[in-house]
C-alpha atoms as a PDB file:
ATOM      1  CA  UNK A   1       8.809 -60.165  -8.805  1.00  0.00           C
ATOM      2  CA  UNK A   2       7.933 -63.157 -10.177  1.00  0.00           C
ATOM      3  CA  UNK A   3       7.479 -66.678  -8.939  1.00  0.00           C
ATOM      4  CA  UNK A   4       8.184 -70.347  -9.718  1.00  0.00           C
ATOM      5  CA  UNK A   5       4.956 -70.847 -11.742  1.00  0.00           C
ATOM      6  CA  UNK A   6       5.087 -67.531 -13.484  1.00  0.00           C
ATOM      7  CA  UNK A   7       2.709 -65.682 -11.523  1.00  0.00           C
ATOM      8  CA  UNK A   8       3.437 -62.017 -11.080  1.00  0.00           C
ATOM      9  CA  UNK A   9       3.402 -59.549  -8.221  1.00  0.00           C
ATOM     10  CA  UNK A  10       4.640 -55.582  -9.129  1.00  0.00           C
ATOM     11  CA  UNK A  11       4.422 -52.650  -6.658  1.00  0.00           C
ATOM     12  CA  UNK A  12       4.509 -49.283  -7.274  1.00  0.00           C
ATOM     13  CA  UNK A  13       4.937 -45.933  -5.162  1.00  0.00           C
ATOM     14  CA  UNK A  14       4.796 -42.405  -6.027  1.00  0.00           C
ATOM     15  CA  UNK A  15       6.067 -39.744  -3.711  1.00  0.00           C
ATOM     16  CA  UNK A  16       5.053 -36.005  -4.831  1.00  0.00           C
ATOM     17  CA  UNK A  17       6.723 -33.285  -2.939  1.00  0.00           C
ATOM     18  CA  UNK A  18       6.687 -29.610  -2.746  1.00  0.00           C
ATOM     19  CA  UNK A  19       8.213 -27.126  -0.214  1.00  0.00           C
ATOM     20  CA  UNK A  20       6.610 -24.300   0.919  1.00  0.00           C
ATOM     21  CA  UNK A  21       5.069 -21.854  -1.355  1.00  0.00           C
ATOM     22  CA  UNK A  22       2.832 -18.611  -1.814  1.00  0.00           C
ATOM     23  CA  UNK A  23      -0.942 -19.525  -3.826  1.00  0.00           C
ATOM     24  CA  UNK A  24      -1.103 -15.491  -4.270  1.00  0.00           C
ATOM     25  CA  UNK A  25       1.189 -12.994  -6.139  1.00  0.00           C
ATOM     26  CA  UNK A  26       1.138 -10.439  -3.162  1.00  0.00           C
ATOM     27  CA  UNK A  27       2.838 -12.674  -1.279  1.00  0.00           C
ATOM     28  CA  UNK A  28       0.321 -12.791   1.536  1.00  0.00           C
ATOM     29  CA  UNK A  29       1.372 -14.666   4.271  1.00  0.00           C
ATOM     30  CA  UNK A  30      -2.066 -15.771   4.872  1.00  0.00           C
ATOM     31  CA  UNK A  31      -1.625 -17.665   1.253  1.00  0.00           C
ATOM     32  CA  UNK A  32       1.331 -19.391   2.073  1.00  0.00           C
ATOM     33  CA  UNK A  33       1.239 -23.163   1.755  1.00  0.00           C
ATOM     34  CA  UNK A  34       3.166 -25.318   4.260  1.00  0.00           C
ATOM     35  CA  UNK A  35       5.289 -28.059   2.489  1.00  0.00           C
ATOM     36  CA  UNK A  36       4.126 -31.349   2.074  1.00  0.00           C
ATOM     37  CA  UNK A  37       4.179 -34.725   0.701  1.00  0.00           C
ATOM     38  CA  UNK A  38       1.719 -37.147  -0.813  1.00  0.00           C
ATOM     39  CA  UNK A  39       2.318 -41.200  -1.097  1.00  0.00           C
ATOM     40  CA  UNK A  40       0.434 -43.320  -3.704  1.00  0.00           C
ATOM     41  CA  UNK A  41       0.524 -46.694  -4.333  1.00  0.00           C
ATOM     42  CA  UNK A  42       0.067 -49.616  -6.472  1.00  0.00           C
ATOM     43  CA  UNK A  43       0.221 -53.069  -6.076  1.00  0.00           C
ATOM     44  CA  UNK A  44      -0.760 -55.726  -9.091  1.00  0.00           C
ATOM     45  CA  UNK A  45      -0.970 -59.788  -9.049  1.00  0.00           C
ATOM     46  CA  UNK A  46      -0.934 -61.119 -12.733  1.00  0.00           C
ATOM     47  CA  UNK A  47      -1.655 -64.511 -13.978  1.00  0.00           C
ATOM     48  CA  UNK A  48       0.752 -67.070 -15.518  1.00  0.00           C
ATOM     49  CA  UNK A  49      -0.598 -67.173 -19.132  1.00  0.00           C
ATOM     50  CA  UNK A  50      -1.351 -62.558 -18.260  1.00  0.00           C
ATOM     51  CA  UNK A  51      -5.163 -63.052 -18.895  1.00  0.00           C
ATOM     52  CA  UNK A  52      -6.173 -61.210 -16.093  1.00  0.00           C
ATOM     53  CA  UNK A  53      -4.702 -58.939 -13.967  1.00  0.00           C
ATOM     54  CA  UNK A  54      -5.749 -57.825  -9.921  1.00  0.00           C
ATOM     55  CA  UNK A  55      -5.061 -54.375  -8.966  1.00  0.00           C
ATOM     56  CA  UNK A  56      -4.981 -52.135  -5.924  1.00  0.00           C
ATOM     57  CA  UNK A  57      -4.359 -48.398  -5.847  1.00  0.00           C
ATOM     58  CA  UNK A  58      -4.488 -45.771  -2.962  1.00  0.00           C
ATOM     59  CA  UNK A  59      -3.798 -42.213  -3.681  1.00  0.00           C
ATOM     60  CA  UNK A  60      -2.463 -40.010  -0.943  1.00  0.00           C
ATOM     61  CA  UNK A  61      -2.043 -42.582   1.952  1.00  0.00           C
ATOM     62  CA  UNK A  62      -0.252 -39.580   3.853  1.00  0.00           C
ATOM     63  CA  UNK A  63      -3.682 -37.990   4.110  1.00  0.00           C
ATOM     64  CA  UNK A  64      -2.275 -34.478   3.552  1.00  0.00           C
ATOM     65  CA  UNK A  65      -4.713 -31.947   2.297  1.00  0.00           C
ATOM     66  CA  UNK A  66      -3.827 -28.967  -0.091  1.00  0.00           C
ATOM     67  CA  UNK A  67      -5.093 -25.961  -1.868  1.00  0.00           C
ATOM     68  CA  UNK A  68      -4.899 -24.858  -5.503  1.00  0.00           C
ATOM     69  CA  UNK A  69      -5.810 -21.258  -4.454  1.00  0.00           C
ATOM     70  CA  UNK A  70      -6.829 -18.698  -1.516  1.00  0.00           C
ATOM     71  CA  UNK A  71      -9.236 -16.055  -1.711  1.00  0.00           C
ATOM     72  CA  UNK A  72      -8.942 -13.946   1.414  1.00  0.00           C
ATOM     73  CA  UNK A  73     -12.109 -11.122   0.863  1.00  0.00           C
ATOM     74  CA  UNK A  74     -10.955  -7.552   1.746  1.00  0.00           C
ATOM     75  CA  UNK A  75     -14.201  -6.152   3.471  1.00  0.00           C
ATOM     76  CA  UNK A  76     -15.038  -6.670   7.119  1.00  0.00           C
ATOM     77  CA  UNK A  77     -17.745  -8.661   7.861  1.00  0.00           C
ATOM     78  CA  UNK A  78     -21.117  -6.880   8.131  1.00  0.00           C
ATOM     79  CA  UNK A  79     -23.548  -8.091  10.732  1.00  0.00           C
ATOM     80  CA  UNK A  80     -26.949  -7.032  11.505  1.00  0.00           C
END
């Protein structure tokens, strides 16, 4: 967008998505990740003559949390 005096405003979002998938090949259903989606954003203010630029950037405004990998350990737990 850009204004009468040449001052510019952009914005920015970024939706990453995935369904539901297994983090282990034996298909454990312990490893299964639910589906979810993640919102970034960006919003940026420029000057007339594009000297300087502002800037502001959040990652993952949905707050959703996921893992990379499970590691379920096969023993029972031993207590003394």
């Amino acid at each position: 967008m850009q204004f009468q005096n040449d001052w510019r405003i952009t914005a920015n979002a970024n939706v990453a998505f995935r369904s539901k998938y297994t983090l282990e090949a034996d298909l454990d259903p312990a490893s299964v990740e639910k589906a979810w989606a993640k919102l970034d954003m960006r919003l940026e203010i420029a000057s007339p003559d594009a000297l300087w630029r502002f800037a502001v950037y959040a990652r993952n405004l949905t707050n959703v949390r996921t893992s990379s990998f499970t590691y379920i350990w096969p023993f029972p737990r031993l207590t003394g």
